[in-house]
C-alpha atoms as a PDB file:
ATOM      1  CA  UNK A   1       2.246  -8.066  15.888  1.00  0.00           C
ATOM      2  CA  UNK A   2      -0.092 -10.841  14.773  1.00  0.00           C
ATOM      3  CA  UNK A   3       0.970 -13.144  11.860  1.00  0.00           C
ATOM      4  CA  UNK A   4       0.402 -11.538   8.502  1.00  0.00           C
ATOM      5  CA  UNK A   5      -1.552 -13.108   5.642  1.00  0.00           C
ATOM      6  CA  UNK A   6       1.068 -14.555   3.621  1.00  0.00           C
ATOM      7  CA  UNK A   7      -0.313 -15.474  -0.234  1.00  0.00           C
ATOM      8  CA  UNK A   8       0.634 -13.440  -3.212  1.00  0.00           C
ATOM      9  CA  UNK A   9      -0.761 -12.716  -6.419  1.00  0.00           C
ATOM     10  CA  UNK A  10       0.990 -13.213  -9.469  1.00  0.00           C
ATOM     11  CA  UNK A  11      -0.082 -13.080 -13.280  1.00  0.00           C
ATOM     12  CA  UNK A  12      -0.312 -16.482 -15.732  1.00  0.00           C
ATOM     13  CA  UNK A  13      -2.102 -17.187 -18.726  1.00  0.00           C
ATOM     14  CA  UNK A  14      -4.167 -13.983 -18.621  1.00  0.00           C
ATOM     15  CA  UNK A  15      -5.520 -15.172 -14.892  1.00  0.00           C
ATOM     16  CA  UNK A  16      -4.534 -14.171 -11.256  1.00  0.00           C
ATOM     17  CA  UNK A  17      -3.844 -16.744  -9.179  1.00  0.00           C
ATOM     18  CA  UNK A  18      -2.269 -16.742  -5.834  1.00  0.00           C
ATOM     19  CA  UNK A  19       0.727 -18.672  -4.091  1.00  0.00           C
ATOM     20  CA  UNK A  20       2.588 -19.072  -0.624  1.00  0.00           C
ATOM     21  CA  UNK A  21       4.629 -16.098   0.197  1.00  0.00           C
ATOM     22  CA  UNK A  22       6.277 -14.004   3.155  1.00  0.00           C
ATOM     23  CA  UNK A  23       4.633 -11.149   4.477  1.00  0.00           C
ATOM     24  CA  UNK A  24       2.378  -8.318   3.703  1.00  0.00           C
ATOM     25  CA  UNK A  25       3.450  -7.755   0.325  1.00  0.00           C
ATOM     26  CA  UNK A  26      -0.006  -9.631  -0.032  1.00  0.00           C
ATOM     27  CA  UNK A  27      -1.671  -6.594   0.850  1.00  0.00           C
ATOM     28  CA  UNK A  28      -0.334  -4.663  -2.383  1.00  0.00           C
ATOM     29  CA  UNK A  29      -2.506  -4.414  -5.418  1.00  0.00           C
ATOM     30  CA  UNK A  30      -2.188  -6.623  -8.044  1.00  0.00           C
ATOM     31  CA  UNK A  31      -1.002  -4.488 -11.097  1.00  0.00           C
ATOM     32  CA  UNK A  32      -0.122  -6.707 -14.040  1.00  0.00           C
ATOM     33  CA  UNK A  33       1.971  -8.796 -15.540  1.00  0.00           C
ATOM     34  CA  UNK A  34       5.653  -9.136 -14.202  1.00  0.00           C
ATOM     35  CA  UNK A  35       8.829  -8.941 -15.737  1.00  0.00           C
ATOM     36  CA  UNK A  36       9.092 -10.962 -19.235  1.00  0.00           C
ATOM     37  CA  UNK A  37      12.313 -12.301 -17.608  1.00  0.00           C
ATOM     38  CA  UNK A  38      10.137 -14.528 -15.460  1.00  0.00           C
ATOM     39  CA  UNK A  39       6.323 -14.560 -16.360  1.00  0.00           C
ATOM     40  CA  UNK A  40       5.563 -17.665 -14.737  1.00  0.00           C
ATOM     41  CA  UNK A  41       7.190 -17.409 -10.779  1.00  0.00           C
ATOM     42  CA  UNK A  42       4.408 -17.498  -8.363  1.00  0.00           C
ATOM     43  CA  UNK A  43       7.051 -15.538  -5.778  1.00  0.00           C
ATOM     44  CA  UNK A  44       7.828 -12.267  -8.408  1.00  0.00           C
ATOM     45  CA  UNK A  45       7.513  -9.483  -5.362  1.00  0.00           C
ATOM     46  CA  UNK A  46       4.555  -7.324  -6.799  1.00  0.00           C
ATOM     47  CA  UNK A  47       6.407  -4.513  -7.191  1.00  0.00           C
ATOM     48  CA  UNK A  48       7.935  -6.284 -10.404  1.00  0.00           C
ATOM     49  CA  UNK A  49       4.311  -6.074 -11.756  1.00  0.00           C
ATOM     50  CA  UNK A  50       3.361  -2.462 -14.085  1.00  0.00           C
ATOM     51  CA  UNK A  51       1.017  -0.572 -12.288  1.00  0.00           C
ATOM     52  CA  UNK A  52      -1.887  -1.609 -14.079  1.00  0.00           C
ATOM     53  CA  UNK A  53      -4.722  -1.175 -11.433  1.00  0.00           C
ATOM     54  CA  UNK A  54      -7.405  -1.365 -14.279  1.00  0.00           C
ATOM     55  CA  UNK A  55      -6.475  -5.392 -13.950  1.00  0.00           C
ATOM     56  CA  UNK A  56      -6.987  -5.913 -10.523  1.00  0.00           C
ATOM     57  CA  UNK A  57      -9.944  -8.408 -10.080  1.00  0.00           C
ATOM     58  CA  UNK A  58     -12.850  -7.542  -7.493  1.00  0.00           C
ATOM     59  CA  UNK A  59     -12.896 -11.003  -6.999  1.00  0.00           C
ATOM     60  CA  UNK A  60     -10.022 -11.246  -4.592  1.00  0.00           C
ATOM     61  CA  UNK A  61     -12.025  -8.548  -2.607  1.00  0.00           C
ATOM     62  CA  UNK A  62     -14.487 -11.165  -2.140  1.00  0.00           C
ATOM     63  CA  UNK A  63     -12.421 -13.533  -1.227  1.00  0.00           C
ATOM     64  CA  UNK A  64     -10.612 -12.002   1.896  1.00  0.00           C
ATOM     65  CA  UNK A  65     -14.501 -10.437   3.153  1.00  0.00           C
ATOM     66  CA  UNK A  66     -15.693 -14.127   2.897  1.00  0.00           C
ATOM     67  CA  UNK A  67     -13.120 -15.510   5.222  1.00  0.00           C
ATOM     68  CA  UNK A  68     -13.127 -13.072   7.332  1.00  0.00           C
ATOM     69  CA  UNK A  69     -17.070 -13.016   7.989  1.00  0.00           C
ATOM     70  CA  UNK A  70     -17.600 -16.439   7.421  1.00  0.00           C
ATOM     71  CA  UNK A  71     -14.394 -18.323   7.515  1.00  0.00           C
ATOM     72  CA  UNK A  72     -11.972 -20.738   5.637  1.00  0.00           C
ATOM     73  CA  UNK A  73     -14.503 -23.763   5.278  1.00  0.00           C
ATOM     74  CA  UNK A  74     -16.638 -21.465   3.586  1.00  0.00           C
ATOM     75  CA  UNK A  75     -14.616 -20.627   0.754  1.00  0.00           C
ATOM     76  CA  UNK A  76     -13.551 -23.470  -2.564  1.00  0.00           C
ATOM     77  CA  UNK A  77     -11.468 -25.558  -2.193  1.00  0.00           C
ATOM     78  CA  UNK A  78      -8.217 -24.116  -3.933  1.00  0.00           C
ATOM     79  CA  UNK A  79      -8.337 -21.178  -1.811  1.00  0.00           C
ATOM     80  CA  UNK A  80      -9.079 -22.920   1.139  1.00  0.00           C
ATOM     81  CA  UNK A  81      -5.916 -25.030   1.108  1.00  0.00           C
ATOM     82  CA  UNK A  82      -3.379 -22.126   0.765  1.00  0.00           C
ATOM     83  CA  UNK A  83      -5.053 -20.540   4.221  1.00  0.00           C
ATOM     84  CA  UNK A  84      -3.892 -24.352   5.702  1.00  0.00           C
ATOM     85  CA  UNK A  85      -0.036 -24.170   4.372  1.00  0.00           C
ATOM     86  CA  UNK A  86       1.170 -22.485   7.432  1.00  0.00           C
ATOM     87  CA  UNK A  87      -0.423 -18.907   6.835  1.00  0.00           C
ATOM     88  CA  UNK A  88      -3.066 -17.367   9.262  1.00  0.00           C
ATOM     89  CA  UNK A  89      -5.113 -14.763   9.084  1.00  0.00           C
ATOM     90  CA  UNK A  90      -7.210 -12.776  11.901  1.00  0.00           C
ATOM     91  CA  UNK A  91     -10.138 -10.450  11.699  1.00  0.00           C
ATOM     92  CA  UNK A  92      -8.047  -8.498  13.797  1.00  0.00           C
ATOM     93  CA  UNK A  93      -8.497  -4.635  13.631  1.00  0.00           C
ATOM     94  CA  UNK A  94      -5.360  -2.580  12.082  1.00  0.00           C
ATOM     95  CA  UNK A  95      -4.016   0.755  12.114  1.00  0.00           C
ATOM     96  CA  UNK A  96      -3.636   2.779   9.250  1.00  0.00           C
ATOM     97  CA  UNK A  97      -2.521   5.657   7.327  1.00  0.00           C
ATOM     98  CA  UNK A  98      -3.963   7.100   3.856  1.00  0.00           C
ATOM     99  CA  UNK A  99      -1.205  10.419   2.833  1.00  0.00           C
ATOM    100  CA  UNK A 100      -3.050  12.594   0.205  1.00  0.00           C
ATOM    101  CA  UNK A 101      -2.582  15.942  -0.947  1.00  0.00           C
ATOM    102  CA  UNK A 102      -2.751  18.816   1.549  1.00  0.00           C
ATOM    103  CA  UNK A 103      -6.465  20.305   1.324  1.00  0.00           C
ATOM    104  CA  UNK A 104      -8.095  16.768   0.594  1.00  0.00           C
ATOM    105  CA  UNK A 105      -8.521  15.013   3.975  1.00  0.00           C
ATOM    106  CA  UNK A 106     -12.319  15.584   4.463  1.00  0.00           C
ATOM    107  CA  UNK A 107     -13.021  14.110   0.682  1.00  0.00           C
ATOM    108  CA  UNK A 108     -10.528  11.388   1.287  1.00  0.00           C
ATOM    109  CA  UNK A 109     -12.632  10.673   4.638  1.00  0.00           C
ATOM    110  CA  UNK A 110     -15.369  10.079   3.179  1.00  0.00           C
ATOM    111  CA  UNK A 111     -14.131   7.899   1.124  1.00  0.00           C
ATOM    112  CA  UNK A 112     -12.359   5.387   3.047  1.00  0.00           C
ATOM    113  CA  UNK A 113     -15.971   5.463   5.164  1.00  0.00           C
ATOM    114  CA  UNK A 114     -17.388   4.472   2.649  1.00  0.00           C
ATOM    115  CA  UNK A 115     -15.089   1.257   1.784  1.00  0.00           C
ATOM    116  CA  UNK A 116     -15.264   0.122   5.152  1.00  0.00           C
ATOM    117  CA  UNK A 117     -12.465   1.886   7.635  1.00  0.00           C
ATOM    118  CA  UNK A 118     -13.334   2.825  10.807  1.00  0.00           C
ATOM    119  CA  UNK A 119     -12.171   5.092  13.674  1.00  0.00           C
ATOM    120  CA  UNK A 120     -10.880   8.144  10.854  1.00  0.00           C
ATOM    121  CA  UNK A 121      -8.604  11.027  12.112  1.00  0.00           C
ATOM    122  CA  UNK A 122      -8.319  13.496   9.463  1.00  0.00           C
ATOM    123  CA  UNK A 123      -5.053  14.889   9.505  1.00  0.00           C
ATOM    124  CA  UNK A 124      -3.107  17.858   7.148  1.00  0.00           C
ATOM    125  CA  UNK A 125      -1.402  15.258   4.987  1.00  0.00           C
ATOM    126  CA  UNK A 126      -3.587  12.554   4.946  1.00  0.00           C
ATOM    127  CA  UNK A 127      -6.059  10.323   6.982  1.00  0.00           C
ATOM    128  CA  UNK A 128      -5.536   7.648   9.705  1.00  0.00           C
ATOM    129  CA  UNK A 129      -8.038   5.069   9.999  1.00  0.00           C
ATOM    130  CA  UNK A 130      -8.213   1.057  11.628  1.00  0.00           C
ATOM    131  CA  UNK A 131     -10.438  -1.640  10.024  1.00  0.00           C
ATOM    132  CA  UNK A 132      -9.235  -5.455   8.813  1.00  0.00           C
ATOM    133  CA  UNK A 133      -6.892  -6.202   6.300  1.00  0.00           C
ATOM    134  CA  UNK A 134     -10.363  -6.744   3.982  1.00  0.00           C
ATOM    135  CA  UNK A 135     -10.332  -2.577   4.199  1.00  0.00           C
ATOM    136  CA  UNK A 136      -6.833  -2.467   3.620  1.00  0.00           C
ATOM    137  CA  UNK A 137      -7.188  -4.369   0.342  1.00  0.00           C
ATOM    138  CA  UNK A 138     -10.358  -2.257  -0.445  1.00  0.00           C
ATOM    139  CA  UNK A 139      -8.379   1.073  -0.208  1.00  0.00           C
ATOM    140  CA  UNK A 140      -5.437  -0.625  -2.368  1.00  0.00           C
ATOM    141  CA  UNK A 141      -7.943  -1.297  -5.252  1.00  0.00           C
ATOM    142  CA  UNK A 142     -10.173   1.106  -5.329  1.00  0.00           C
ATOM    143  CA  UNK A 143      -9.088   4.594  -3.744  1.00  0.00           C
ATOM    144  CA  UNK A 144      -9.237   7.605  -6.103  1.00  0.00           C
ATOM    145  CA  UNK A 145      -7.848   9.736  -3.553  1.00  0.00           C
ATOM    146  CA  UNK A 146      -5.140   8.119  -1.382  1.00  0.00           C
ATOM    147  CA  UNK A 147      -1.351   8.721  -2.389  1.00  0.00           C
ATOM    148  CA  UNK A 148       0.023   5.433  -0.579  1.00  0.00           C
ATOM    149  CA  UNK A 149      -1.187   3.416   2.104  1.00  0.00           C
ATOM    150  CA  UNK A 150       0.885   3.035   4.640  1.00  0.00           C
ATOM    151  CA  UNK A 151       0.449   0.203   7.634  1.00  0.00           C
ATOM    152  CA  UNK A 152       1.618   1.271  11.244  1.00  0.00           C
ATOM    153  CA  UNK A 153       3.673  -1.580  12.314  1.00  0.00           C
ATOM    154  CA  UNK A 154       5.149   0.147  15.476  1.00  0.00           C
ATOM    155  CA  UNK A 155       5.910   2.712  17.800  1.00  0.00           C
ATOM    156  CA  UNK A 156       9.360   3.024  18.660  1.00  0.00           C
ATOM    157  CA  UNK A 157      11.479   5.255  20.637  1.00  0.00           C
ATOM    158  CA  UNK A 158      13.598   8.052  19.073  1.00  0.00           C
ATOM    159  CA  UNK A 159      15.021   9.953  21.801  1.00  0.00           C
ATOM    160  CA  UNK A 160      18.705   9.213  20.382  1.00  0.00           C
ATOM    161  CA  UNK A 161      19.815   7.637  16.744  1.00  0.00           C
ATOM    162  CA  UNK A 162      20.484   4.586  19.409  1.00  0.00           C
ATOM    163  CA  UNK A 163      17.210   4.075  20.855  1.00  0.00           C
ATOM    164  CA  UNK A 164      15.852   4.465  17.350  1.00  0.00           C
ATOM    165  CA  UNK A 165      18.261   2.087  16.139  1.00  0.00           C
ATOM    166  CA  UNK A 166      17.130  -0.570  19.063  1.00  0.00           C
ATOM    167  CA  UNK A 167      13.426  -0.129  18.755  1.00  0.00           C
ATOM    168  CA  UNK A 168      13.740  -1.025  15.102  1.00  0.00           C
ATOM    169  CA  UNK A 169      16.307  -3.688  15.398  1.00  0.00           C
ATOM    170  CA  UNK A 170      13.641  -5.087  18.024  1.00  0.00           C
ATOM    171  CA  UNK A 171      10.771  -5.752  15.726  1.00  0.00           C
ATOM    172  CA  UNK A 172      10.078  -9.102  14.111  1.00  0.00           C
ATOM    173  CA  UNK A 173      11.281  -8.087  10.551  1.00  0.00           C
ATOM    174  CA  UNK A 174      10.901 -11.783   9.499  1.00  0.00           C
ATOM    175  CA  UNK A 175       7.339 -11.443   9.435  1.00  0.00           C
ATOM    176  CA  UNK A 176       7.312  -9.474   6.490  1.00  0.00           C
ATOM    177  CA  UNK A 177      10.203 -10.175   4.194  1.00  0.00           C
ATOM    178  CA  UNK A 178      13.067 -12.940   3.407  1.00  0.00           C
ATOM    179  CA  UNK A 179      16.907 -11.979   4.533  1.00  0.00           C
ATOM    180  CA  UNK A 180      17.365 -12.452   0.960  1.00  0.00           C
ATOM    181  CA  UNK A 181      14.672  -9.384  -0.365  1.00  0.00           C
ATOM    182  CA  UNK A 182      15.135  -5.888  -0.778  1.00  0.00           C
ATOM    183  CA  UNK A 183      14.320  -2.690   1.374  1.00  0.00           C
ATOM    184  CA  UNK A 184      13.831   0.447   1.075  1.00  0.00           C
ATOM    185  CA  UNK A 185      13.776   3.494   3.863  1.00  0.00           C
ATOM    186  CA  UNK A 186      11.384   6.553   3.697  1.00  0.00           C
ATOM    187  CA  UNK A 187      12.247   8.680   6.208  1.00  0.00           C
ATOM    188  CA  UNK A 188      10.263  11.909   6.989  1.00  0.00           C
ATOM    189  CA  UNK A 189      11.133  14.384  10.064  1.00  0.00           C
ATOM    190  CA  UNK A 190      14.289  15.763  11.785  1.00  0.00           C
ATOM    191  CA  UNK A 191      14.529  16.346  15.589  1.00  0.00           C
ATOM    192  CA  UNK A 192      17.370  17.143  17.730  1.00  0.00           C
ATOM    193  CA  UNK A 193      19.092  13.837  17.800  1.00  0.00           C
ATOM    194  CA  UNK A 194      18.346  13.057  14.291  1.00  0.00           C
ATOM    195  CA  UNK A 195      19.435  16.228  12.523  1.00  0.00           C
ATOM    196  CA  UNK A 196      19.130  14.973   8.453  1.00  0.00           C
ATOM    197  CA  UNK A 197      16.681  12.282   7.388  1.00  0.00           C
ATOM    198  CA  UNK A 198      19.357  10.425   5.254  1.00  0.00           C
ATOM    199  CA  UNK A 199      20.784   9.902   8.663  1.00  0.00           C
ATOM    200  CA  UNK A 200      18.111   8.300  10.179  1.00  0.00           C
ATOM    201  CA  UNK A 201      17.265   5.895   7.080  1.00  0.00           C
ATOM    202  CA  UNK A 202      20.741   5.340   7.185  1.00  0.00           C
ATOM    203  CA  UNK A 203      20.361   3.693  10.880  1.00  0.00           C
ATOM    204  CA  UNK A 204      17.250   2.496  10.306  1.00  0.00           C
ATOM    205  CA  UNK A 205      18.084   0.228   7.315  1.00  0.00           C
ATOM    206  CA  UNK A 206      21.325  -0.867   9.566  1.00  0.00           C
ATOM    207  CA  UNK A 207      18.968  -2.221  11.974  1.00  0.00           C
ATOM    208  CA  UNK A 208      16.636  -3.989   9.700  1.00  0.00           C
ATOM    209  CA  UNK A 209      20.328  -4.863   8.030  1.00  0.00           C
ATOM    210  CA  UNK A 210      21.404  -6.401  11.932  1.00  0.00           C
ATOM    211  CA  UNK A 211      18.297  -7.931  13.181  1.00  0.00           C
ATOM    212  CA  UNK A 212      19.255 -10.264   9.942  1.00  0.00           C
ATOM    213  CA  UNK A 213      22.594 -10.927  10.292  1.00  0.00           C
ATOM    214  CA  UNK A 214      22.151 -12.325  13.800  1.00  0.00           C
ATOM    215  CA  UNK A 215      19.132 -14.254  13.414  1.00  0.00           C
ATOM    216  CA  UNK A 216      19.570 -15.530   9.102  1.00  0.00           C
ATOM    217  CA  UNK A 217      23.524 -15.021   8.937  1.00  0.00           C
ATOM    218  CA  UNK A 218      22.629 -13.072   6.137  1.00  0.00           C
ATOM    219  CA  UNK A 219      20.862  -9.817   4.921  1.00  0.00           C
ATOM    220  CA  UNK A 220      19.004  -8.324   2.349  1.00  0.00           C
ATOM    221  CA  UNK A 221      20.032  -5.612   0.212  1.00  0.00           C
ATOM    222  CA  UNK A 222      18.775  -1.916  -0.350  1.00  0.00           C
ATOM    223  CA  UNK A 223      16.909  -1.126  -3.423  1.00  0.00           C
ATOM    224  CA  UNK A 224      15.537   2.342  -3.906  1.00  0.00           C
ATOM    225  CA  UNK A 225      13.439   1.360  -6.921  1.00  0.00           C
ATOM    226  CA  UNK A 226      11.635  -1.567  -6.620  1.00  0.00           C
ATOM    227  CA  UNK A 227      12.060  -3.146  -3.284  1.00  0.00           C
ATOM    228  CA  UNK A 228      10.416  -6.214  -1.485  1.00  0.00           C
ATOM    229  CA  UNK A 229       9.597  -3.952   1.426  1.00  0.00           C
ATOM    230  CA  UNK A 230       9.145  -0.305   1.790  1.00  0.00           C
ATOM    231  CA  UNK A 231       9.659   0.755   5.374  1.00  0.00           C
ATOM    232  CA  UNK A 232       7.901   4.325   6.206  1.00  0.00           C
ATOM    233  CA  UNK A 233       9.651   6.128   9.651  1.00  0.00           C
ATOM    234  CA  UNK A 234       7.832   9.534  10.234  1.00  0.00           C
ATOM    235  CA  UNK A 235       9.719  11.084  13.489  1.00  0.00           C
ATOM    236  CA  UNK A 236       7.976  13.374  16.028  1.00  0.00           C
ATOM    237  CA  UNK A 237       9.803  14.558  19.136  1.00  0.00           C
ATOM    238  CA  UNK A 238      10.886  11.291  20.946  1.00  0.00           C
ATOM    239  CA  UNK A 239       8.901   8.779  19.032  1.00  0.00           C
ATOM    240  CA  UNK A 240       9.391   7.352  15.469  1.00  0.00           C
ATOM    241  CA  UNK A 241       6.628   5.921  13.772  1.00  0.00           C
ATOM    242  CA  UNK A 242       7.019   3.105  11.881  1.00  0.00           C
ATOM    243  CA  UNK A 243       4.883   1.674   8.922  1.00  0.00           C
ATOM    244  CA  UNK A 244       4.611  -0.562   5.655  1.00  0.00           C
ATOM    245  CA  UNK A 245       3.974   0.609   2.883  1.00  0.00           C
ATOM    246  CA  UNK A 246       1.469  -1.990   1.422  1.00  0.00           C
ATOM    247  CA  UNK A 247       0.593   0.084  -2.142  1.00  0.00           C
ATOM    248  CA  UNK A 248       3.823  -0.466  -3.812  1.00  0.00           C
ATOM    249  CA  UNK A 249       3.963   2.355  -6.758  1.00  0.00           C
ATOM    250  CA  UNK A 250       2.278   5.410  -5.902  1.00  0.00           C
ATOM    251  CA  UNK A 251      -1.562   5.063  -6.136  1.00  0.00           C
ATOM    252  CA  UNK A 252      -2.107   7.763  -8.337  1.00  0.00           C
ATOM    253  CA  UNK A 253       0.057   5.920 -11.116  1.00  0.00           C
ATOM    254  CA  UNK A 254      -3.405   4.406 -12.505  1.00  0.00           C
ATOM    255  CA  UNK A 255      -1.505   2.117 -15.017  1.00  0.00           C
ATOM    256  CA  UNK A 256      -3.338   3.842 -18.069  1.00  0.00           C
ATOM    257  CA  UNK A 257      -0.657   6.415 -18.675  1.00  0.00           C
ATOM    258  CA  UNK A 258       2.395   5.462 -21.187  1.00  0.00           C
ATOM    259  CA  UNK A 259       4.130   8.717 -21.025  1.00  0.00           C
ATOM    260  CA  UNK A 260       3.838  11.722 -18.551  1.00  0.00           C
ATOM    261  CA  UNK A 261       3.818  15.507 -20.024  1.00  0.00           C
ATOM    262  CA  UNK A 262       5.388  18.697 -18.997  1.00  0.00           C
ATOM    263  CA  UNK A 263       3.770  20.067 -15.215  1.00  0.00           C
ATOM    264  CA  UNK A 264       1.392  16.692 -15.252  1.00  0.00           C
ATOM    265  CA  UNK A 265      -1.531  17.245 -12.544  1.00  0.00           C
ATOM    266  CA  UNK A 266      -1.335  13.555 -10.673  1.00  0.00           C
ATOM    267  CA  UNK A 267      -4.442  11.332 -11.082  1.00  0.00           C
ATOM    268  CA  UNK A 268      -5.899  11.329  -7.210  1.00  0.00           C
ATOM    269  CA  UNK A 269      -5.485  15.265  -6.968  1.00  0.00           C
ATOM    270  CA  UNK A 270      -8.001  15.405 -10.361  1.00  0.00           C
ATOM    271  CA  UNK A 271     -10.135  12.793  -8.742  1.00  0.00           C
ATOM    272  CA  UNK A 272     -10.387  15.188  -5.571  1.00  0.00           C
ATOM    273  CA  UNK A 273     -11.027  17.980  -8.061  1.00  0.00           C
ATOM    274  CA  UNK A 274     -13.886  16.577  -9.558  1.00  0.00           C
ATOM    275  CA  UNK A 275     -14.980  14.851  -6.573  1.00  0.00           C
ATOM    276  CA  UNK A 276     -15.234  18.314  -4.909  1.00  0.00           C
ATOM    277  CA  UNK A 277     -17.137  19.761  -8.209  1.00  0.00           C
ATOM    278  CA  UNK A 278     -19.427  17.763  -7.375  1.00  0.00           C
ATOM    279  CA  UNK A 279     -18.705  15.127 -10.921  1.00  0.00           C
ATOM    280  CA  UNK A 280     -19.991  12.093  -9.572  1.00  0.00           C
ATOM    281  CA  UNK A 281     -23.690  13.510  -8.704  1.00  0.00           C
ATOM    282  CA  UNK A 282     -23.486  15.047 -12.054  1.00  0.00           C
ATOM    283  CA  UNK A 283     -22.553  12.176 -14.251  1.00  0.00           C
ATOM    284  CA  UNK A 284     -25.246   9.949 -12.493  1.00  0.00           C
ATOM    285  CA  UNK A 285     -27.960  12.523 -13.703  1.00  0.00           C
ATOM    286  CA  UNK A 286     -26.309  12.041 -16.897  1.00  0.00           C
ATOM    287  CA  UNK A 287     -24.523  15.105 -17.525  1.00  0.00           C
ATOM    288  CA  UNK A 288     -21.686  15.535 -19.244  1.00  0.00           C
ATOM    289  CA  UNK A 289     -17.865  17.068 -18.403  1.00  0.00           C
ATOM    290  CA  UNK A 290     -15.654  19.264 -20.847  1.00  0.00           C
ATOM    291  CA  UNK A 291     -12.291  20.361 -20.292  1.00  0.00           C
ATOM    292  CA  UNK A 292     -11.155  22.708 -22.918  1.00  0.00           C
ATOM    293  CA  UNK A 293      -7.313  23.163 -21.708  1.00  0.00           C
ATOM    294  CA  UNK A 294      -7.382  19.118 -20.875  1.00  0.00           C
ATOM    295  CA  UNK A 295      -3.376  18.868 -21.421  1.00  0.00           C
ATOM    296  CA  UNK A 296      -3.002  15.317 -21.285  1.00  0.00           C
ATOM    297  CA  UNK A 297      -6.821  14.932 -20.465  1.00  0.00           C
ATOM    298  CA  UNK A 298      -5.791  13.583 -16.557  1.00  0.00           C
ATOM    299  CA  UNK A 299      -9.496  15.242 -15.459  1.00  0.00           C
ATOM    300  CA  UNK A 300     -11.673  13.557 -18.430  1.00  0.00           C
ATOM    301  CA  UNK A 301      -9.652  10.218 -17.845  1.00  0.00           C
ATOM    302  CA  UNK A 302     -10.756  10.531 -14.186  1.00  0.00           C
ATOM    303  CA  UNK A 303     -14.372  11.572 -14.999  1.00  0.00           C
ATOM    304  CA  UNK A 304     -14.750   9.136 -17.189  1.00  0.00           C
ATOM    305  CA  UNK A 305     -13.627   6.388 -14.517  1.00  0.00           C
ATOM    306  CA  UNK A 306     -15.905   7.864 -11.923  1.00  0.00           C
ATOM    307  CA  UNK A 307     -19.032   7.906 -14.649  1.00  0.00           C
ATOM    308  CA  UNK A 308     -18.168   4.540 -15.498  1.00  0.00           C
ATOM    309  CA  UNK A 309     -17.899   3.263 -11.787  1.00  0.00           C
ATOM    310  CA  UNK A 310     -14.334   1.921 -12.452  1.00  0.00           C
END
């Protein structure tokens, strides 16, 4: 697996700036100020930030598609000389995976074509694509229909807990977080060697758990909450895939929202709703959108983000 880009974004004085970090917790939106317990620490894992996507600036966009079409010694000088502190970057072409709502793969197609992926395969629960880490950052800020994004890291064999537990142990796990972070297991499928999913997170965090111990003489802990890194294991028949998850809180948690309601519809299933109505060509021509049972007004908050081009 090719080095990671390792900067971060962090939150002072009402600007984002970025700083050395480990792994691909750089790929995870920017979503506001971190805890008040330590506003100023450049290395605050982003998951300590609210998920306040309406502050995300377009600016870093720009940033990562300049270096990548044009390279470091095109960019200023600050942002040049973090890419020269032992970080690298490639325009190398990764593999990944949107999850959305069942139903919504075609819209959510079309949208990731338009912000750049390539090579989609529409599946039942979501969308694979590949592209640079540019379109991974793309699909961070700006997806209305994506759940997560997920990064496939590896394929690893499954045909037993132990080969599972080997393949993952085998991975280069200090490429993407410090022995003294914080995981986190999702694990989705059963088969006949791995008969309950808590199981198989269960030996999958003991490898990540191992491959530190030898190597650091020390390990990081699990946090179910807000963890450094989110490792993603979806298990077919003899194979385990294995992925990052690189959007940190849910996508469809816009930021916007103080309090959620009784049966809330989520955010990227309304977007897909009006998407499908056919919202955005309407808004353009300037019409307008009323909701008379709105709830807590999810599908005007939406439309009005979509007629607003936010």
């Amino acid at each position: 697996m090719p080095t990671f880009l390792r900067s971060r974004l962090y939150h002072r004085e009402g600007k984002v700036h970025a700083a050395a970090g480990l792994g691909v917790q750089a790929f995870r939106p920017f979503r506001g100020a971190p805890d008040a317990a330590a506003p100023h620490c450049p290395h605050a894992h982003l998951r300590s930030c609210g998920p306040r996507r309406i502050l995300i600036v377009r600016e870093t966009v720009a940033f990562w598609v300049t270096f990548e079409r044009e390279g470091k010694d095109s960019l200023p000088h600050e942002r040049s000389r973090l890419l020269q502190s032992g970080n690298s970057v490639t325009p190398t072409s990764y593999t990944f995976f949107a999850p959305a709502s069942r139903g919504i793969a075609p819209l959510l197609a079309q949208e990731l074509r338009d912000l750049g992926a390539e090579s989609l395969e529409e599946h039942r629960a979501g969308v694979g694509f590949s592209g640079p880490l540019a379109t991974g950052y793309r699909v961070c800020l700006w997806s209305r229909l994506a759940s997560r994004l997920l990064l496939v890291l590896a394929r690893v064999d499954a045909t037993t807990a132990d080969t599972l537990y080997e393949g993952i142990r085998s991975l280069p796990w200090r490429d993407h977080m410090a022995p003294s972070g914080t995981l986190a297991v999702s694990f989705n499928g059963t088969s006949e060697a791995i008969r309950n999913s808590h199981f198989g997170a269960l030996r999958v965090k003991d490898a990540v758990v191992d491959y530190f111990l030898d190597r650091c003489g020390e390990r990081p802990s699990v946090d179910l909450e807000r963890p450094s890194l989110r490792i993603n294991i979806h298990l077919y028949p003899g194979q385990a895939v294995v992925s990052l998850d690189l959007s940190g809180q849910p996508l469809h948690r816009r930021g916007y929202r103080v309090e959620t309601v009784a049966a809330p519809l989520k955010e990227n299933l309304a977007a897909a709703i009006l998407v499908r109505a056919g919202w955005p060509a309407v808004a353009a021509a300037g019409g307008g959108l009323v909701d008379l049972m709105c709830g807590s007004g999810t599908l005007l908050i939406e439309g009005a983000w979509m007629a607003a081009d936010r």
